[in-house]
Protein backbone atom coordinates (compact mmCIF):
# COMPACT_ATOMS: atom_id res chain seq x y z
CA UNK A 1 18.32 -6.62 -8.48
CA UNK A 2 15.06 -8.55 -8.04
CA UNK A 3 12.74 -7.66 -5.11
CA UNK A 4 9.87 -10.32 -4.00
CA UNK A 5 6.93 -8.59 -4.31
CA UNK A 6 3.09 -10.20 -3.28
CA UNK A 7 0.20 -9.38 -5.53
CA UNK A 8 -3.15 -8.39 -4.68
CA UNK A 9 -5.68 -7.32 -7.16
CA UNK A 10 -8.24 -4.98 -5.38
CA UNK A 11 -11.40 -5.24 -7.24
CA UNK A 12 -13.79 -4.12 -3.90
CA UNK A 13 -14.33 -1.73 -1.63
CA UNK A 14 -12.69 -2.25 1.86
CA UNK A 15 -10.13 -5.11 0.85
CA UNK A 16 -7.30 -3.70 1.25
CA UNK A 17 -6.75 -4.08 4.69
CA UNK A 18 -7.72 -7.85 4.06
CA UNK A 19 -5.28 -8.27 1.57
CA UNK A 20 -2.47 -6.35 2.99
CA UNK A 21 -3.14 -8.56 6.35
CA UNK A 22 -2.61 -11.85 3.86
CA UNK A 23 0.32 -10.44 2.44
CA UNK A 24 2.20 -10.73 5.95
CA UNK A 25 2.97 -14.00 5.97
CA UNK A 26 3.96 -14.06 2.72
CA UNK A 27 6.83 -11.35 1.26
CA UNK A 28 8.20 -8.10 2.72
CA UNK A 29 6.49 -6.05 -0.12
CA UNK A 30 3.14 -5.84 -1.24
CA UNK A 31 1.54 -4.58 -4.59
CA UNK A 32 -1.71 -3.37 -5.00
CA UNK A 33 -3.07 -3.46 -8.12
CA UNK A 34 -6.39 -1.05 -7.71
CA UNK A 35 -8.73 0.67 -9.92
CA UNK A 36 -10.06 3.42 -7.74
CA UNK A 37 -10.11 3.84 -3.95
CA UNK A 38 -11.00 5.83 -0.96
CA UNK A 39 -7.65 7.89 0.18
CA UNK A 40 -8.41 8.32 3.38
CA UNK A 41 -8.73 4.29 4.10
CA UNK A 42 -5.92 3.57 2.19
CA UNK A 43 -3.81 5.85 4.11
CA UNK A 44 -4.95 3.84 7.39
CA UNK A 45 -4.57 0.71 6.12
CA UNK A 46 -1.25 1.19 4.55
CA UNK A 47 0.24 2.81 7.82
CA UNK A 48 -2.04 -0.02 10.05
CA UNK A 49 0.28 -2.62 7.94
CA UNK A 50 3.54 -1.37 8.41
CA UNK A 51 2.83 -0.96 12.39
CA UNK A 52 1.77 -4.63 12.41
CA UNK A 53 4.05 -6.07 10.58
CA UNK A 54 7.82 -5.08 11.65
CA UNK A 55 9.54 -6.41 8.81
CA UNK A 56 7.63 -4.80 5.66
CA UNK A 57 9.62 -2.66 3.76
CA UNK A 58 7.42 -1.66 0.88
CA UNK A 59 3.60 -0.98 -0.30
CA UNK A 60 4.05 -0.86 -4.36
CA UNK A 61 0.56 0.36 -6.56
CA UNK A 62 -0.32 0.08 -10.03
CA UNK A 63 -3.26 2.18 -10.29
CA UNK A 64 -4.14 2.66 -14.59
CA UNK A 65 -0.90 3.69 -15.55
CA UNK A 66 0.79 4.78 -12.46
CA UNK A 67 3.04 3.42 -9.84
CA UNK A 68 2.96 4.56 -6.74
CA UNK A 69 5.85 3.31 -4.09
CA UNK A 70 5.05 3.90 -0.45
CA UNK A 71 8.28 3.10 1.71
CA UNK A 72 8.05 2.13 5.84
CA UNK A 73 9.88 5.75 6.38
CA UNK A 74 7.11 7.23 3.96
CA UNK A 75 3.75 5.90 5.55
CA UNK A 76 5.10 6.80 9.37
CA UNK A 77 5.57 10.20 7.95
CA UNK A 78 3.52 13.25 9.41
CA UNK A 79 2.51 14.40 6.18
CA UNK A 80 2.28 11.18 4.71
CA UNK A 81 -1.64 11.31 3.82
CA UNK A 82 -1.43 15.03 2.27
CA UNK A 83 1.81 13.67 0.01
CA UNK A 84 0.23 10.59 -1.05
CA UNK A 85 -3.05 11.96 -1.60
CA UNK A 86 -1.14 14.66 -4.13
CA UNK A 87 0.22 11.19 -5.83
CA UNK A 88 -2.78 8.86 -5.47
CA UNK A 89 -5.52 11.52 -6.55
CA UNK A 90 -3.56 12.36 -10.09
């Protein structure tokens, strides 16, 4: 099975909300491919993407060596930030 994905390279601080936002118009999935980056933002502006766009299904990263998936179900989770944040911060 093949599953359209849209890259974005994150090479700043504060773009990923900008690049999640581009992503909209383009594929139902977005992958982040990031270095290092604040939790606590990325948390917001992962859940801020799936509330404004209806028909994401999936936030993929590639940070170093590991993949992280983040699901629509996942991010509108109550204990989405301390479960990601056990993931993200490995």
């Amino acid at each position: 099975m093949y599953k359209l994905f849209d890259l974005k390279n994150i090479s700043g601080r504060n773009i990923v909300h900008t690049r999640l936002k581009e992503s909209i118009a383009q594929a139902n999935r977005a992958l982040l491919n990031m270095p290092q980056y604040n939790t606590r933002k990325l948390v917001h502006d992962i859940r801020k993407y799936f509330v404004k766009q209806p028909d994401a299904i999936e936030v993929l990263i590639f940070k170093g060596k590991s993949e992280i998936s983040v699901s629509r179900r996942f991010a509108l989770s109550t204990r989405f930030y301390f479960e990601f944040k056990k993931m993200f911060e490995k």
